[in-house]
N, C-alpha and C. Protein backbone atom coordinates (compact mmCIF):
# COMPACT_ATOMS: atom_id res chain seq x y z
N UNK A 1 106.77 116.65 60.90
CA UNK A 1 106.27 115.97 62.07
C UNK A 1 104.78 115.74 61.96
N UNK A 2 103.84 116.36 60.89
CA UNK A 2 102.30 116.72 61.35
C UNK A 2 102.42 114.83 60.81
N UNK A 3 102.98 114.41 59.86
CA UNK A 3 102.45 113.24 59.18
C UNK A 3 102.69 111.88 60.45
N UNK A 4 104.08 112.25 61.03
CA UNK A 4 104.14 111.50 61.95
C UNK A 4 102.98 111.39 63.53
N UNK A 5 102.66 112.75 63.69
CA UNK A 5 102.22 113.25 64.97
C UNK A 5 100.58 112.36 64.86
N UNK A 6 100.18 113.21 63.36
CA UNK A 6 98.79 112.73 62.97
C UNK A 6 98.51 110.77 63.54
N UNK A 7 99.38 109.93 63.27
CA UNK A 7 99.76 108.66 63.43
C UNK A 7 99.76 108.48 64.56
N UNK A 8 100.46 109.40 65.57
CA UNK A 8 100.87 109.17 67.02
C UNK A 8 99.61 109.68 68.10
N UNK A 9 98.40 110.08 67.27
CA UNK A 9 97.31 110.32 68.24
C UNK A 9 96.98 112.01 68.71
N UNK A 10 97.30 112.52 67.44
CA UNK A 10 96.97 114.02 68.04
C UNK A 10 98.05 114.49 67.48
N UNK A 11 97.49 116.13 66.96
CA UNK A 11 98.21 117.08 66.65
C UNK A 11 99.74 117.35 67.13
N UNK A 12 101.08 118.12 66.31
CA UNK A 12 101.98 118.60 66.88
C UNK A 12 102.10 118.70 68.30
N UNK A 13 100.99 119.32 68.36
CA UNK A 13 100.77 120.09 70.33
C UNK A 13 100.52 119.28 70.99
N UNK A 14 99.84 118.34 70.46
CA UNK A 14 99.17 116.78 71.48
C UNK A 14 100.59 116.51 71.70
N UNK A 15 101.13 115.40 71.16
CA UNK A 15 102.59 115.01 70.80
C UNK A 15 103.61 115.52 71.70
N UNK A 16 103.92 116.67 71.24
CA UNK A 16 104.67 117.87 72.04
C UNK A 16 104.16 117.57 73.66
N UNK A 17 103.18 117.76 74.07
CA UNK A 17 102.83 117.78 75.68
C UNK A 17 102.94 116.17 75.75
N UNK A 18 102.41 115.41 75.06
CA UNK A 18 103.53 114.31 75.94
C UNK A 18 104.09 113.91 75.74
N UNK A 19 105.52 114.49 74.96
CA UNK A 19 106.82 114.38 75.24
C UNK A 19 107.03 115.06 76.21
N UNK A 20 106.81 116.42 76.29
CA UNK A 20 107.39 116.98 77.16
C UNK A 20 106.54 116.47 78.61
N UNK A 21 105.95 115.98 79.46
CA UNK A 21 105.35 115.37 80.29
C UNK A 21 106.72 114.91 81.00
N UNK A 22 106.85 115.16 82.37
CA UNK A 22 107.70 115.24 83.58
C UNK A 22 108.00 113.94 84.21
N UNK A 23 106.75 113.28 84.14
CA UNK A 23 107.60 111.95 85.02
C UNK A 23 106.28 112.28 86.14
N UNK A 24 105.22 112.70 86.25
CA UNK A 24 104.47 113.11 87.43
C UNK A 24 103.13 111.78 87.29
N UNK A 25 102.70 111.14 88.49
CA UNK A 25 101.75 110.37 88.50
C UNK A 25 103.00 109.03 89.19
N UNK A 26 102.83 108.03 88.49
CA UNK A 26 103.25 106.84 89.36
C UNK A 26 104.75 106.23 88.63
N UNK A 27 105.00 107.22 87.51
CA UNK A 27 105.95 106.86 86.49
C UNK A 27 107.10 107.97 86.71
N UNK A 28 108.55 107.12 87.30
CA UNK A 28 109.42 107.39 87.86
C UNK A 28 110.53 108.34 86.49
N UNK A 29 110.76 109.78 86.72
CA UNK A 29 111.34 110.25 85.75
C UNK A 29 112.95 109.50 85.65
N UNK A 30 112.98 109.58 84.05
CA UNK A 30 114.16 108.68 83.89
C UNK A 30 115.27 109.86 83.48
N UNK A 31 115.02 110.34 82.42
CA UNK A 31 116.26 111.31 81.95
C UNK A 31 115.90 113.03 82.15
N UNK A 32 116.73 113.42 82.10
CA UNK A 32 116.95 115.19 82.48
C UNK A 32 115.90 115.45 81.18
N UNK A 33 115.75 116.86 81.39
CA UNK A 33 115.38 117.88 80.50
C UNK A 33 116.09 117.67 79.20
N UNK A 34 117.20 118.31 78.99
CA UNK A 34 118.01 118.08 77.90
C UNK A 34 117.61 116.55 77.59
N UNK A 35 117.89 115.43 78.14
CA UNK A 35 118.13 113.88 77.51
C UNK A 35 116.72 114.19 76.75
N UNK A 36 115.44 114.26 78.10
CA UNK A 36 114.55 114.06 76.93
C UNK A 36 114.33 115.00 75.77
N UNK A 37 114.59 116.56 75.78
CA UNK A 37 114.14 117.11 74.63
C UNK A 37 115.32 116.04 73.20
N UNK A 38 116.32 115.69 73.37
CA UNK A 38 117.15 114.99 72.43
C UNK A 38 116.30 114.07 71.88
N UNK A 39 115.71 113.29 72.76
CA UNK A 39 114.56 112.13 72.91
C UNK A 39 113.15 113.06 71.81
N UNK A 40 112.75 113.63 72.35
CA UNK A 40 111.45 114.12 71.51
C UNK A 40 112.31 114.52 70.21
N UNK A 41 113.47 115.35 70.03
CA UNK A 41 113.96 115.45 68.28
C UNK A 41 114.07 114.06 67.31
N UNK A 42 114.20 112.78 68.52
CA UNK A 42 114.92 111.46 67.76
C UNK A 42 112.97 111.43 67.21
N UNK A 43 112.23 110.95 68.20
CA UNK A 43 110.71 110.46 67.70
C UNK A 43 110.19 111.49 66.91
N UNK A 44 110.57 113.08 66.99
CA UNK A 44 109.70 113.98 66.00
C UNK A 44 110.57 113.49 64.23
N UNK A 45 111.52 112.89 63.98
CA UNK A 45 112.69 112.48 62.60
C UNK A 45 112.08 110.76 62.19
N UNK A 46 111.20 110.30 63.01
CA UNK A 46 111.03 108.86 62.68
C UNK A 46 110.99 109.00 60.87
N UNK A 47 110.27 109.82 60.56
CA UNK A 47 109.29 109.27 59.49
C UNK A 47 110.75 110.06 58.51
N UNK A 48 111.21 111.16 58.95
CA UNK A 48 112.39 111.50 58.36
C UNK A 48 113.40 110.47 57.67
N UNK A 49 113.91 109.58 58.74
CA UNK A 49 114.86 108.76 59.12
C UNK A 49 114.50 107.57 57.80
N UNK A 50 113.17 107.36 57.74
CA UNK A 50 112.90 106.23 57.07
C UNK A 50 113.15 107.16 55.56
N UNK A 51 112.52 108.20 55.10
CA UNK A 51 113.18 108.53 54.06
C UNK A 51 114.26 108.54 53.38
N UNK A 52 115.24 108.93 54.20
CA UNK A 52 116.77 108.75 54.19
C UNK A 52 117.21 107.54 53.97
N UNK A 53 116.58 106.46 55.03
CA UNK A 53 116.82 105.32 54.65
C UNK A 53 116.52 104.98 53.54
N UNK A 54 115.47 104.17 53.04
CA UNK A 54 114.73 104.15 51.80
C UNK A 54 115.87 105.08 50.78
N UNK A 55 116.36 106.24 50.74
CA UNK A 55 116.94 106.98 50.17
C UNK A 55 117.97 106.25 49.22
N UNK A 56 119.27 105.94 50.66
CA UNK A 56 119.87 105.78 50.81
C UNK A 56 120.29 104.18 49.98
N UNK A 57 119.48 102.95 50.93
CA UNK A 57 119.18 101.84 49.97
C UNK A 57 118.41 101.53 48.52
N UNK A 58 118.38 102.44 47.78
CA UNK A 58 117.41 102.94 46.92
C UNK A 58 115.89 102.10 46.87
N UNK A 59 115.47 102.14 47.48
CA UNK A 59 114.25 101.21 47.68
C UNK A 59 113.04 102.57 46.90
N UNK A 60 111.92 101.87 46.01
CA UNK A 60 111.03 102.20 45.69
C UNK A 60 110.22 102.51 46.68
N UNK A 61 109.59 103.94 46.64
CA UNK A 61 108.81 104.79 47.63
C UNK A 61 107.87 105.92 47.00
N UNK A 62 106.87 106.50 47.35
CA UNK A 62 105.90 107.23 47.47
C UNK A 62 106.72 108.44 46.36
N UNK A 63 106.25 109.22 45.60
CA UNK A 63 106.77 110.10 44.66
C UNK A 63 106.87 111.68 45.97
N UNK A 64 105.41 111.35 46.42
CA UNK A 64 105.53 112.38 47.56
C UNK A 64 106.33 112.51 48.70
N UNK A 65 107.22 111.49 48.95
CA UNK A 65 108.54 111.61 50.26
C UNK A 65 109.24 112.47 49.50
N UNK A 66 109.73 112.59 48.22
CA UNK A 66 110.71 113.59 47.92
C UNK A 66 110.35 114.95 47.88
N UNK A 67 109.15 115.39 47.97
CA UNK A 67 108.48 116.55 48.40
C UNK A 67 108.79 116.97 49.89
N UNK A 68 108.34 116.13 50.51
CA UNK A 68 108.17 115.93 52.27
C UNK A 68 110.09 115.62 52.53
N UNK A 69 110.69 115.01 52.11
CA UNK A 69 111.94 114.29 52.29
C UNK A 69 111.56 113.33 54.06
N UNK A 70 110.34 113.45 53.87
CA UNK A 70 109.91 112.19 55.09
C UNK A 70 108.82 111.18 54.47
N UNK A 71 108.36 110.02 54.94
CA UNK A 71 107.77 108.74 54.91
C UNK A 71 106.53 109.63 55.50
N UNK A 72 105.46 109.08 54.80
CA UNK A 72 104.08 109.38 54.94
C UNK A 72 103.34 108.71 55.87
N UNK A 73 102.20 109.14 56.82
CA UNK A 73 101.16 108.82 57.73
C UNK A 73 100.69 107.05 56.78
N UNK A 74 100.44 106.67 56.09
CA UNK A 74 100.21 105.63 55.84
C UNK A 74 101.70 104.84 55.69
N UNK A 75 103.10 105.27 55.77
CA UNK A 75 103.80 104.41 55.68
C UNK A 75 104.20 103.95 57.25
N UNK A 76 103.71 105.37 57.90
CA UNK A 76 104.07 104.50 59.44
C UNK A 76 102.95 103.99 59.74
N UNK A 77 101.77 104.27 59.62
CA UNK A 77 100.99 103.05 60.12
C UNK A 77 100.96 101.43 59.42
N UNK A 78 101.72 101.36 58.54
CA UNK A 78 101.77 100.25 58.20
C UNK A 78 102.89 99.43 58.78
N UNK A 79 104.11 100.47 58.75
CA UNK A 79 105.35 99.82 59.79
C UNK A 79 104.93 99.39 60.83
N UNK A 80 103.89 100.45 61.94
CA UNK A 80 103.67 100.28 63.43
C UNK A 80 102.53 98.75 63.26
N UNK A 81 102.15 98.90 62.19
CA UNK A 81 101.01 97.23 62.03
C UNK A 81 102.33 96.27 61.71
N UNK A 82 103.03 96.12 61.15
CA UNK A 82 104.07 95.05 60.88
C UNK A 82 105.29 94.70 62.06
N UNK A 83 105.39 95.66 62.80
CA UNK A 83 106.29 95.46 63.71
C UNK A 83 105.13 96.09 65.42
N UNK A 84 104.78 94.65 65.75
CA UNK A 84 103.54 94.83 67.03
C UNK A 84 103.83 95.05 67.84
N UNK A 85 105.83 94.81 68.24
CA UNK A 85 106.30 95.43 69.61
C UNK A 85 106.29 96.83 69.62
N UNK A 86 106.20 97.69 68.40
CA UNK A 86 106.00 99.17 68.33
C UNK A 86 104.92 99.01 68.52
N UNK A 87 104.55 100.22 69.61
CA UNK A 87 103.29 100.58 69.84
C UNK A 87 103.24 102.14 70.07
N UNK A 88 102.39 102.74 69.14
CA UNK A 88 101.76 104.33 69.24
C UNK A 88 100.43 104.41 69.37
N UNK A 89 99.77 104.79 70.78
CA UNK A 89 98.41 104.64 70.41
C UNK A 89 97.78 105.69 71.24
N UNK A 90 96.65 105.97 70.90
CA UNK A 90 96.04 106.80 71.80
C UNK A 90 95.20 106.70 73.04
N UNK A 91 95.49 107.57 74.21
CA UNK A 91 95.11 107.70 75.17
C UNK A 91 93.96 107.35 75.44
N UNK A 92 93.03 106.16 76.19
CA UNK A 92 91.82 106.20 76.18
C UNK A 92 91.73 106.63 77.83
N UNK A 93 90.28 107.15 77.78
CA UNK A 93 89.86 107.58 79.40
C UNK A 93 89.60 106.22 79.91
N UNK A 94 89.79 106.77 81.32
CA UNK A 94 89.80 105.19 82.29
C UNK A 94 88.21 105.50 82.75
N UNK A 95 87.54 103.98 82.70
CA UNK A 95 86.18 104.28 82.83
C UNK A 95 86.21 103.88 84.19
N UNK A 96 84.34 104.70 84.65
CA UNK A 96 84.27 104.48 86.20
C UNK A 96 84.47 103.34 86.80
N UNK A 97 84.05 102.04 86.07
CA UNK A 97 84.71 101.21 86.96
C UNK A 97 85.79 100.74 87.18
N UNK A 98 86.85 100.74 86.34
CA UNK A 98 88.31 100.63 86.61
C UNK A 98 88.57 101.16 87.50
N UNK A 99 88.09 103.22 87.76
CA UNK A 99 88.73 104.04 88.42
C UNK A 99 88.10 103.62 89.76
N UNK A 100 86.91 103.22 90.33
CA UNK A 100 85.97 103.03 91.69
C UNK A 100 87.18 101.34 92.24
N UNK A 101 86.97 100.61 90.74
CA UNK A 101 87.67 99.93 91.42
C UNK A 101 89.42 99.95 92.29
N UNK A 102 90.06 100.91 91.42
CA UNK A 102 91.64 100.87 91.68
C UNK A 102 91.19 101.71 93.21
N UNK A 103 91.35 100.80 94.43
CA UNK A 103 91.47 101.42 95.93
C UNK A 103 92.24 100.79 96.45
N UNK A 104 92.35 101.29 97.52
CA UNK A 104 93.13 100.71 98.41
C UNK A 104 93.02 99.19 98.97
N UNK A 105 91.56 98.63 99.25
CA UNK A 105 91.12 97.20 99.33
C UNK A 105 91.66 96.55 98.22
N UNK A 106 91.34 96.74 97.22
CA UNK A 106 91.50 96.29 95.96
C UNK A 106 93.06 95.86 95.89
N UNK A 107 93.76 97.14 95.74
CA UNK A 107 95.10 96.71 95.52
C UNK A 107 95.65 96.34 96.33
N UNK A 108 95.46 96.27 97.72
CA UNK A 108 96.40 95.57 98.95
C UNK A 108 95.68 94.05 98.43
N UNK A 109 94.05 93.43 98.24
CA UNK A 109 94.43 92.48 97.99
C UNK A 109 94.94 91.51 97.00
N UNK A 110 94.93 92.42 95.79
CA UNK A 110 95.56 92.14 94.58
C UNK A 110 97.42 91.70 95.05
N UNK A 111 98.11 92.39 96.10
CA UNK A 111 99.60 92.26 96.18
C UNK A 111 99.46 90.83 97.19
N UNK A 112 98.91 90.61 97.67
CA UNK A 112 98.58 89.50 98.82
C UNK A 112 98.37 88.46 98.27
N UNK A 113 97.26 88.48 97.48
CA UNK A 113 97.49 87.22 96.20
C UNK A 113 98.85 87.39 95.29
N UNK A 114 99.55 88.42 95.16
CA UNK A 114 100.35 87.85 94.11
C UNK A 114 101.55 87.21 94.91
N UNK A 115 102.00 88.20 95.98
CA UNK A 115 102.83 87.43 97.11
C UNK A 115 102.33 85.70 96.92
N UNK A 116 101.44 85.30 97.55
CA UNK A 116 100.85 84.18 97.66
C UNK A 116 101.38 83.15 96.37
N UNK A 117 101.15 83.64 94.91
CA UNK A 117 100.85 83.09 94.18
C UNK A 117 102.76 82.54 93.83
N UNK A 118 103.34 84.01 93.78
CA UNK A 118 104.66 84.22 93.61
C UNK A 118 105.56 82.86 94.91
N UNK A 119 105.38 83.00 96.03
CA UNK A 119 106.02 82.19 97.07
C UNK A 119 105.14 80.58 96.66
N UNK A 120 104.48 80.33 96.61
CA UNK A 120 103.95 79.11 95.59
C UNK A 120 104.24 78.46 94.68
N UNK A 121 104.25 79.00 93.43
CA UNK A 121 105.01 78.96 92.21
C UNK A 121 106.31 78.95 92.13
N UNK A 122 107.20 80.52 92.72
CA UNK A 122 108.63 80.31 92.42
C UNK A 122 108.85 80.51 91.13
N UNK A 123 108.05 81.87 90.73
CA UNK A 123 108.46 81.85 89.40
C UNK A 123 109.13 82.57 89.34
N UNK A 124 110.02 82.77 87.87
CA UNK A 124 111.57 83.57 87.76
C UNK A 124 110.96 85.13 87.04
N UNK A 125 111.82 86.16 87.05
CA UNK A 125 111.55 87.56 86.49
C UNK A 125 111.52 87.37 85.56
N UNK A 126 111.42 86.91 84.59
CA UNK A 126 111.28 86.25 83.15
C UNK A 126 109.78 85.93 82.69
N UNK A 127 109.59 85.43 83.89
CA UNK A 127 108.12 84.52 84.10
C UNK A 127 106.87 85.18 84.19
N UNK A 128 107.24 86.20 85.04
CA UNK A 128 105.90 87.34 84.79
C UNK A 128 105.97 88.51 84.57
N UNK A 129 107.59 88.58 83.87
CA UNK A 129 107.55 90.00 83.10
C UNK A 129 106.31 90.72 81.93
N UNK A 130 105.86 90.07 80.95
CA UNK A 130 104.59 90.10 80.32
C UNK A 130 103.23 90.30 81.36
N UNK A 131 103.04 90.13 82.50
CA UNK A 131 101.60 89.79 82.96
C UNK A 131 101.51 91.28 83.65
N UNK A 132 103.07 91.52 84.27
CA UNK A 132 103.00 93.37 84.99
C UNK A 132 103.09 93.90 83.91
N UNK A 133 103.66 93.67 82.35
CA UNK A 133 103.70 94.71 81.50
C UNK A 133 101.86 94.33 80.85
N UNK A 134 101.25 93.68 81.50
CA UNK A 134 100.23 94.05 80.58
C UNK A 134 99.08 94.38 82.07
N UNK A 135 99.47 94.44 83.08
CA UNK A 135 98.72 94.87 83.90
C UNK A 135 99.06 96.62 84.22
N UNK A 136 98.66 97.09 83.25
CA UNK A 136 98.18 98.66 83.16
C UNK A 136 96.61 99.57 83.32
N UNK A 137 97.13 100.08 84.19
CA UNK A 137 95.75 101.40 84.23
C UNK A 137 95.68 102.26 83.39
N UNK A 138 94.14 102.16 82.37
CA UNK A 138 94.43 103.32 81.66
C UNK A 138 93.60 104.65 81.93
């Protein structure tokens, strides 16, 4: 896991705490205890998985996976660069003005315009699925 973890923004222990992370803040818990620890064994085997694979299809690979019997910190960062809908990245702090700005003024009139914009337009869930997935607080 360290080769994978190292990739994913922090040590084993980093990793580990947020997998294991509850569902607390504004993000609605989805699966039990059990689902997710199953969940953290599937993402701690990524780099595993690709070995096997690779293995398996005999594809030319690193002399050092058969040491490791996992895919190396440079082979997933090159996957996670080739495939952009994967995303592993690290946590940045939310700076003061994001945080002064996210209030209550702010966001009541942020929903007032979008109401507005939404009853206007008539656009479909399709339509501004991308604009809420990229309207994140970090």
């Amino acid at each position: 896991m360290s080769h994978c973890s190292d990739t994913a923004g922090g040590g084993q222990r980093t990793v580990g705490r947020r997998l294991d992370h509850q569902g607390t803040g504004h993000t609605p818990k989805v699966f039990s205890v059990d689902q997710e620890r199953k969940l953290e064994a599937y993402i701690k085997n990524v780099c595993r998985f690709a070995y096997e694979l690779a293995s398996r299809y005999g594809c030319k690979y690193p002399s050092g996976w058969n040491a490791t019997k996992m895919a190396g910190k440079d082979w997933l960062t090159s996957f996670l660069e080739r495939n952009k809908t994967l995303s592993i990245r690290r946590p940045q702090a939310t700076s003061m003005s994001c945080s002064t700005s996210f209030n209550k003024t702010n966001v009541s009139s942020f929903f007032k315009n979008l109401q507005t914009v939404l009853l206007h337009k008539r656009f479909e869930a399709k339509d501004i699925w991308n604009v809420v997935y990229k309207f994140t607080i970090h």
